[in-house]
ModelCIF file with pLDDT and N, C-alpha, C, O atoms, coordinates in Angstrom:
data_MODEL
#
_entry.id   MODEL 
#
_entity.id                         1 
_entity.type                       polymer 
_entity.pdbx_number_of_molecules   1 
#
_entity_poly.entity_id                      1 
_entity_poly.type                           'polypeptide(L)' 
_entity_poly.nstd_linkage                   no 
_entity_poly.nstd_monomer                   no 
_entity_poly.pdbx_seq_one_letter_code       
;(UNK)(UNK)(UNK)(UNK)(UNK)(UNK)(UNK)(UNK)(UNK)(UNK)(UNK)(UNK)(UNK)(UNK)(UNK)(UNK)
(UNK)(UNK)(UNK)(UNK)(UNK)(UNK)(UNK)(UNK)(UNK)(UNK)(UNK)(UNK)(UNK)(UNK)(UNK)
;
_entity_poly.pdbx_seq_one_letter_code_can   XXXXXXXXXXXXXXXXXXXXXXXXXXXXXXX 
_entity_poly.pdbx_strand_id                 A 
#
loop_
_entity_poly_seq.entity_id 
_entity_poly_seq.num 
_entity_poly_seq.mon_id 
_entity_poly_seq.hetero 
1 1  UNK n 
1 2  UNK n 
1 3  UNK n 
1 4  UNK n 
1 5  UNK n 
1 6  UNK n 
1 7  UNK n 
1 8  UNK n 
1 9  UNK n 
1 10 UNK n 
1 11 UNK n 
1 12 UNK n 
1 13 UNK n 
1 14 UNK n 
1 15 UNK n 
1 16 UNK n 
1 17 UNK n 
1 18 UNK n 
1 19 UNK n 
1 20 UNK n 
1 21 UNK n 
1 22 UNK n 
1 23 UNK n 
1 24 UNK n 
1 25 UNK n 
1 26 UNK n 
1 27 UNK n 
1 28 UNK n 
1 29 UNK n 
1 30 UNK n 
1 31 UNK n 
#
_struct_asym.id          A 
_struct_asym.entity_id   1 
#
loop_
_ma_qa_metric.id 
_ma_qa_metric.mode 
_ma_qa_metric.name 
_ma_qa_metric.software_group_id 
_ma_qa_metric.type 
1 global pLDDT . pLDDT 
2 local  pLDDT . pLDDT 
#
_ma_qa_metric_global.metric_id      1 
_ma_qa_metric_global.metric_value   85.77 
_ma_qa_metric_global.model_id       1 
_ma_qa_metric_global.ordinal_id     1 
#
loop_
_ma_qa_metric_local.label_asym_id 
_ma_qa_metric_local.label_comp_id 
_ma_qa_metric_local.label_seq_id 
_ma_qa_metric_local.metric_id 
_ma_qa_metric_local.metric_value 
_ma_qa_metric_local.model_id 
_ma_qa_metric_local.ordinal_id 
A UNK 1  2 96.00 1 1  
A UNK 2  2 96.00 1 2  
A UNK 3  2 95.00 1 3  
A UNK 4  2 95.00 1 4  
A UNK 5  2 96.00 1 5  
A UNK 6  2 96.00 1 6  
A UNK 7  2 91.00 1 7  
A UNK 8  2 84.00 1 8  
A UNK 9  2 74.00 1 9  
A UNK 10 2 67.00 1 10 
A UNK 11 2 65.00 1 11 
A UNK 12 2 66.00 1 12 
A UNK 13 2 68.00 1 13 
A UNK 14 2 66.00 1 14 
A UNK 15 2 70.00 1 15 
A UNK 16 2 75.00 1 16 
A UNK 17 2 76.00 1 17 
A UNK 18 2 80.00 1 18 
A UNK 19 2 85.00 1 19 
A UNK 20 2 87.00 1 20 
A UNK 21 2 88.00 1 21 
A UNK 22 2 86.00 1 22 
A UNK 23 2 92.00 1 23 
A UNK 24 2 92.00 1 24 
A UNK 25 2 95.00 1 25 
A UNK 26 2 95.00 1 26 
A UNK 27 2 95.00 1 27 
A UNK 28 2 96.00 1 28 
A UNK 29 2 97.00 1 29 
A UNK 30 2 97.00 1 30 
A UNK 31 2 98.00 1 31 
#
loop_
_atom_site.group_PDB 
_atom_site.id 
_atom_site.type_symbol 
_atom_site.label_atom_id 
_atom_site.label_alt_id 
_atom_site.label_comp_id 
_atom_site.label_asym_id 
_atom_site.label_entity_id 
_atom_site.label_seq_id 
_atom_site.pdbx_PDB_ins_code 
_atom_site.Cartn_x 
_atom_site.Cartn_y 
_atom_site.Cartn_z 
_atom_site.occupancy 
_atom_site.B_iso_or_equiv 
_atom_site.pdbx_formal_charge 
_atom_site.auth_seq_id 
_atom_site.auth_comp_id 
_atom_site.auth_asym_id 
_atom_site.auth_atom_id 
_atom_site.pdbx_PDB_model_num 
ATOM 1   N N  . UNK A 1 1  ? -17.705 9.479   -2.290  1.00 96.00 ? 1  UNK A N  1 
ATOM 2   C CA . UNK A 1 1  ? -16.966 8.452   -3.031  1.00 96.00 ? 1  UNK A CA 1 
ATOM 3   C C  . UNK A 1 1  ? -16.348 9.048   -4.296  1.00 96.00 ? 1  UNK A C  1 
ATOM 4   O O  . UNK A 1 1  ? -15.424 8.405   -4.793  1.00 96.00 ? 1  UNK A O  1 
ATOM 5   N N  . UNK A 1 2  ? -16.794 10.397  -4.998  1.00 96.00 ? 2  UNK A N  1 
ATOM 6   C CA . UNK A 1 2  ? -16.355 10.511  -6.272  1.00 96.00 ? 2  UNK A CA 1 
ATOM 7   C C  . UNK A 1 2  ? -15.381 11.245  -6.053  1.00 96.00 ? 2  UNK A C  1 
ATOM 8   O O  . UNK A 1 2  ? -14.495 11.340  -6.902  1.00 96.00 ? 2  UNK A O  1 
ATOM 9   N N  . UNK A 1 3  ? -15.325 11.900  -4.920  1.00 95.00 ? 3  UNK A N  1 
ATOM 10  C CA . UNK A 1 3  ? -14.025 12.704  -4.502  1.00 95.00 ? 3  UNK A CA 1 
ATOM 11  C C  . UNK A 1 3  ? -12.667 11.927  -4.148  1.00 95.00 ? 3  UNK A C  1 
ATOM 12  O O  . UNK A 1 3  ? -11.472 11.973  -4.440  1.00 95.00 ? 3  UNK A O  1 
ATOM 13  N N  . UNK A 1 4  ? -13.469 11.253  -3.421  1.00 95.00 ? 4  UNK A N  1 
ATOM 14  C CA . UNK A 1 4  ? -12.015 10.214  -3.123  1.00 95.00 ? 4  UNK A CA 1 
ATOM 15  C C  . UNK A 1 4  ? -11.216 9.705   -4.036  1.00 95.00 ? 4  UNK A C  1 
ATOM 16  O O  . UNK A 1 4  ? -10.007 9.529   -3.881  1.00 95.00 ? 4  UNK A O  1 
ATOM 17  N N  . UNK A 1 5  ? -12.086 9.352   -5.383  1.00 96.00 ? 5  UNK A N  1 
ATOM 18  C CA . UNK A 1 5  ? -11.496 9.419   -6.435  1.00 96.00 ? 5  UNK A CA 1 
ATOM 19  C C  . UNK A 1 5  ? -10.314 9.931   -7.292  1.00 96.00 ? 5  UNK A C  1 
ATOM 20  O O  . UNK A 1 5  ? -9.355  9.413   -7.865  1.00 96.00 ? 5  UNK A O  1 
ATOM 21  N N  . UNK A 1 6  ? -10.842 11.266  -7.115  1.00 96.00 ? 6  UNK A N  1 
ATOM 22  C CA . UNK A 1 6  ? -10.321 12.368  -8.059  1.00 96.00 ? 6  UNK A CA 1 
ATOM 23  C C  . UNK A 1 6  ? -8.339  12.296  -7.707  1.00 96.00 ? 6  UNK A C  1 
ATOM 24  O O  . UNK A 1 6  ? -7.715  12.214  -6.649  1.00 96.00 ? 6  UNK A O  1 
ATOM 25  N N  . UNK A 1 7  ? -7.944  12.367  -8.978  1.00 91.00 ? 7  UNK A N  1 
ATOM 26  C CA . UNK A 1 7  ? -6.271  11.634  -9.182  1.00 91.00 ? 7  UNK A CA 1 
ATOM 27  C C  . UNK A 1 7  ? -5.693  13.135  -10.166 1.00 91.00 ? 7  UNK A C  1 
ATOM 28  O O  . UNK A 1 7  ? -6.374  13.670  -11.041 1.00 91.00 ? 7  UNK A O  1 
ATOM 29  N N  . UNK A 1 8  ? -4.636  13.474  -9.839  1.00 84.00 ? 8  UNK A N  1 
ATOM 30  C CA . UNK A 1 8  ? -3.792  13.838  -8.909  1.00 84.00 ? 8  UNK A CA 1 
ATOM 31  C C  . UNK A 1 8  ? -4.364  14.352  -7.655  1.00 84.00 ? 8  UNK A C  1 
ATOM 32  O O  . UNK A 1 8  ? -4.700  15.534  -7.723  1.00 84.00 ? 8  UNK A O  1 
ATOM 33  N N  . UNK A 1 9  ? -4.591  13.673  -6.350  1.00 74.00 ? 9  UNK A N  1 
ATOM 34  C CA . UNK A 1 9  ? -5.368  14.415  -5.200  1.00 74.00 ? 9  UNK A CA 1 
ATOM 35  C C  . UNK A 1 9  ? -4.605  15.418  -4.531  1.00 74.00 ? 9  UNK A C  1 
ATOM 36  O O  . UNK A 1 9  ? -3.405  15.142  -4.521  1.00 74.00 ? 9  UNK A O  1 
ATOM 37  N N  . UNK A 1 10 ? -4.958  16.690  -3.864  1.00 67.00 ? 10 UNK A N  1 
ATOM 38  C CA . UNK A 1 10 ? -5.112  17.893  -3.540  1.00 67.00 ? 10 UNK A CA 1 
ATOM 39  C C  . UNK A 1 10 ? -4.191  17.123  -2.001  1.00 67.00 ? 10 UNK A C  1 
ATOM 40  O O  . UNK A 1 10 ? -3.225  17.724  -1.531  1.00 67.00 ? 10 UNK A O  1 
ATOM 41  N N  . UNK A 1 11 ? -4.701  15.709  -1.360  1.00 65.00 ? 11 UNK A N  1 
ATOM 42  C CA . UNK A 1 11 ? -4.313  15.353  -0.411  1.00 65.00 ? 11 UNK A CA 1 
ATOM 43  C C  . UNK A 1 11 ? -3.049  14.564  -0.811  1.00 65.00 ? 11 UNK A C  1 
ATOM 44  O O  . UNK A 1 11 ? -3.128  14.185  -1.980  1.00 65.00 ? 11 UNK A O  1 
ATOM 45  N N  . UNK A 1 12 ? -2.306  14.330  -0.407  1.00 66.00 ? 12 UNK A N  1 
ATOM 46  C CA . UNK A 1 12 ? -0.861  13.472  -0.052  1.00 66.00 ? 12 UNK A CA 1 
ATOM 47  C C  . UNK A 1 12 ? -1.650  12.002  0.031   1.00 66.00 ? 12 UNK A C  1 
ATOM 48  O O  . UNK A 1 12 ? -2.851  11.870  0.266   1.00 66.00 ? 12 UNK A O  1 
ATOM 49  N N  . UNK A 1 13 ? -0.760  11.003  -0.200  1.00 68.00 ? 13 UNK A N  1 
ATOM 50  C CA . UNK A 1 13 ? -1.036  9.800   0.106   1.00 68.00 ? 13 UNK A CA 1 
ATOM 51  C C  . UNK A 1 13 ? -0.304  9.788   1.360   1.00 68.00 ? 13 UNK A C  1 
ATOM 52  O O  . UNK A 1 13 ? 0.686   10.460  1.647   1.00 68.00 ? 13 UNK A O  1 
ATOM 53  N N  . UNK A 1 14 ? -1.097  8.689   2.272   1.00 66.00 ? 14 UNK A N  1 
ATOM 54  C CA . UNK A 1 14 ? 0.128   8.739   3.737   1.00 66.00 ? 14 UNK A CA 1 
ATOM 55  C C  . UNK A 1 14 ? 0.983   7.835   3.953   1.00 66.00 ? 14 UNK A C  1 
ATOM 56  O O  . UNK A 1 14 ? 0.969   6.639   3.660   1.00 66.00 ? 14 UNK A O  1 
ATOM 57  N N  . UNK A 1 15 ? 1.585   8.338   4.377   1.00 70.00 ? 15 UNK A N  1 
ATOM 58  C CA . UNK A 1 15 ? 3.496   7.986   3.929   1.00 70.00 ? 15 UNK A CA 1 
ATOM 59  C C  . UNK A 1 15 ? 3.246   5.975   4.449   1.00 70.00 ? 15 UNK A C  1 
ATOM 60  O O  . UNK A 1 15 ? 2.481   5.568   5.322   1.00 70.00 ? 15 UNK A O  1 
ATOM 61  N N  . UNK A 1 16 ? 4.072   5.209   3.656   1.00 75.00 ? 16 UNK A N  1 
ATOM 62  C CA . UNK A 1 16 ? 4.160   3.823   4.050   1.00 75.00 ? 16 UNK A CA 1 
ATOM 63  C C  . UNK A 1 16 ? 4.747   3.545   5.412   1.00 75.00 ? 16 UNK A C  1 
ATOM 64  O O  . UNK A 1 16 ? 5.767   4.125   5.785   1.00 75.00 ? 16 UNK A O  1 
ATOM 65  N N  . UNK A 1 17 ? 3.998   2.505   6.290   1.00 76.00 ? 17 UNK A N  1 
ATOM 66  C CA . UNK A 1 17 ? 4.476   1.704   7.108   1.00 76.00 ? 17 UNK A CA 1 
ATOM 67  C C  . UNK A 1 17 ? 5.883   0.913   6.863   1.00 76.00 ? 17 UNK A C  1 
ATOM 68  O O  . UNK A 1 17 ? 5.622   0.166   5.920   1.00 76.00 ? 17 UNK A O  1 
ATOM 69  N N  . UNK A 1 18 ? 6.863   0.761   7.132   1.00 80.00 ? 18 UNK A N  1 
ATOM 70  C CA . UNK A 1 18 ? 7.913   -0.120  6.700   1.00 80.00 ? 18 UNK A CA 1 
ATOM 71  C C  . UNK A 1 18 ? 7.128   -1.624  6.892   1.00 80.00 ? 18 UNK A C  1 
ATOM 72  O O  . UNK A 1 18 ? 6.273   -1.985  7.701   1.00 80.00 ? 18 UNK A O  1 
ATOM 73  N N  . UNK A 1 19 ? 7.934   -2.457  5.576   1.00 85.00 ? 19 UNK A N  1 
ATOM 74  C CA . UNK A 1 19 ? 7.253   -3.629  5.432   1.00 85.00 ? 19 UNK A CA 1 
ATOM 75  C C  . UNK A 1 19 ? 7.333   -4.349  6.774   1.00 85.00 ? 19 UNK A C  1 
ATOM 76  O O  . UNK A 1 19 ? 8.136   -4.060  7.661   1.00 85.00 ? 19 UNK A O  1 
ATOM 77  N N  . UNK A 1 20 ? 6.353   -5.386  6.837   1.00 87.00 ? 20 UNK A N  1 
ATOM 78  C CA . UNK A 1 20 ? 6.450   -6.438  7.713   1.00 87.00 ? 20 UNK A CA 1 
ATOM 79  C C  . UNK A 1 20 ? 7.043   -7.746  7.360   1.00 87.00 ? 20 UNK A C  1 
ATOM 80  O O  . UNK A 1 20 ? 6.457   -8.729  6.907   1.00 87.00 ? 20 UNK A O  1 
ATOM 81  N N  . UNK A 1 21 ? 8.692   -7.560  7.725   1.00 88.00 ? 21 UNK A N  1 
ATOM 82  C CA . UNK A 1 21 ? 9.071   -9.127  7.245   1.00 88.00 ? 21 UNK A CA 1 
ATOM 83  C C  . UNK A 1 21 ? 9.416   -10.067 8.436   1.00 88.00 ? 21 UNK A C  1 
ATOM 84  O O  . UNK A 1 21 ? 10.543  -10.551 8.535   1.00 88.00 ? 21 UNK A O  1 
ATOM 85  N N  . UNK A 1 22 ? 8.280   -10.357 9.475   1.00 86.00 ? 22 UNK A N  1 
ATOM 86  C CA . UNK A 1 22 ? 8.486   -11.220 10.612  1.00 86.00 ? 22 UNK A CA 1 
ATOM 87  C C  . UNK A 1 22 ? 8.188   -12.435 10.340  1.00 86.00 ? 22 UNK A C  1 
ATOM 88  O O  . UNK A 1 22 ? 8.867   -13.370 10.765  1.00 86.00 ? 22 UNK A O  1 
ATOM 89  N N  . UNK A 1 23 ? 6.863   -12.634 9.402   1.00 92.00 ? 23 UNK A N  1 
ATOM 90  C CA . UNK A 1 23 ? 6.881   -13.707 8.793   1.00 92.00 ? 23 UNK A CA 1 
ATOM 91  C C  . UNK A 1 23 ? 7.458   -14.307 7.724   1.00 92.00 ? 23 UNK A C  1 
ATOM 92  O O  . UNK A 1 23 ? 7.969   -13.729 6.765   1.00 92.00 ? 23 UNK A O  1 
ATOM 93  N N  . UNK A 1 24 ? 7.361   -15.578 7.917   1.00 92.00 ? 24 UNK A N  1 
ATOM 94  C CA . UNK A 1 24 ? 7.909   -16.445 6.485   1.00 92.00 ? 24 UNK A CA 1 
ATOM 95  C C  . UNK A 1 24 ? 7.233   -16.479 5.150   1.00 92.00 ? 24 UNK A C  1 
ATOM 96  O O  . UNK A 1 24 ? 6.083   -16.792 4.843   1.00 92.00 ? 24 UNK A O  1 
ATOM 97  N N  . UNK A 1 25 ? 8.542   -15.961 4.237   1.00 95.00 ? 25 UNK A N  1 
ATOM 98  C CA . UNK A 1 25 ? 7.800   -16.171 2.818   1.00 95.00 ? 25 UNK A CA 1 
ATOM 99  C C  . UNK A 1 25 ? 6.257   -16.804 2.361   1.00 95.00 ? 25 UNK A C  1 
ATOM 100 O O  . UNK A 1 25 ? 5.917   -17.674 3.163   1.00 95.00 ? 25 UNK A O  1 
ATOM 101 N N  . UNK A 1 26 ? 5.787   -16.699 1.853   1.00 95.00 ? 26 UNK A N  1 
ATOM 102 C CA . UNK A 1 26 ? 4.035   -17.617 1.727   1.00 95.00 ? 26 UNK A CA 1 
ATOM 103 C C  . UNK A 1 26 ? 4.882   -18.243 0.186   1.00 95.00 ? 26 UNK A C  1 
ATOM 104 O O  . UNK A 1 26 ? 5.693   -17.690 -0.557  1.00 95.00 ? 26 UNK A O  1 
ATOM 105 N N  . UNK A 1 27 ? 4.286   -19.557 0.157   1.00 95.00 ? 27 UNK A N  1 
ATOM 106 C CA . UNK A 1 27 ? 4.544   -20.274 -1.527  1.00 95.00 ? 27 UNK A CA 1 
ATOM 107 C C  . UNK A 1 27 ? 5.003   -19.276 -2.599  1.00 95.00 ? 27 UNK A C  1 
ATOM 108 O O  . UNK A 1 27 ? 6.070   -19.193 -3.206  1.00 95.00 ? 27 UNK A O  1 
ATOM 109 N N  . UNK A 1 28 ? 3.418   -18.241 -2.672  1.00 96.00 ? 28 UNK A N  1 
ATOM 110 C CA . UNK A 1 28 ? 3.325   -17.279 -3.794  1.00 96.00 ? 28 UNK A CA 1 
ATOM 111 C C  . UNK A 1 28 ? 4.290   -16.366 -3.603  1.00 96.00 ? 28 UNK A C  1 
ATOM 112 O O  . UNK A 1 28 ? 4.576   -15.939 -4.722  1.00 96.00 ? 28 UNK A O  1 
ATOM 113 N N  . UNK A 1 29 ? 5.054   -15.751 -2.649  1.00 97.00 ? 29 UNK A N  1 
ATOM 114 C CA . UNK A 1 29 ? 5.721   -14.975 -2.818  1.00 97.00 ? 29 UNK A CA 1 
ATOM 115 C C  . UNK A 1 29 ? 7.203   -15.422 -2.841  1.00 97.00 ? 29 UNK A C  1 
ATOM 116 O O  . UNK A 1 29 ? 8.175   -14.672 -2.931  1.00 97.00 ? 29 UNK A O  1 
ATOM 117 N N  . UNK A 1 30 ? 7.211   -16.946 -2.734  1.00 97.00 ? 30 UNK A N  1 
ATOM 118 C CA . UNK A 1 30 ? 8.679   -17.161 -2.832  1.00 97.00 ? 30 UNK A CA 1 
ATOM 119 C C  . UNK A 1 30 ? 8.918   -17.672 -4.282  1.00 97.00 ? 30 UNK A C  1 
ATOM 120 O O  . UNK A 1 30 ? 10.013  -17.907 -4.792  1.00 97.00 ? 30 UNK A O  1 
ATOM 121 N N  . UNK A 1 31 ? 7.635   -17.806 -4.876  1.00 98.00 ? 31 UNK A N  1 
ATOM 122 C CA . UNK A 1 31 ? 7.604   -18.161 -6.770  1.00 98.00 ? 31 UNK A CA 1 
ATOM 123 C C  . UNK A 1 31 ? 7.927   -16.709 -6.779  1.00 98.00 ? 31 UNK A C  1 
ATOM 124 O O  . UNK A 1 31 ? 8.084   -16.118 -7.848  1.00 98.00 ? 31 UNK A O  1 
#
């Protein structure tokens, strides 16, 4: 756990999924 931590990591973050916009806005995200 303390490794996983450690910031700037040695590992890459893994690259993003493209968003999911199939669904409809929720309340909170259309405030």
């Amino acid at each position: 756990r303390r490794a996983s931590l450690v910031f700037p990591s040695d590992t890459p973050r893994a690259p993003q999924a493209p968003a999911d916009v199939s669904t409809a806005p929720t309340e909170q995200e259309q405030l």
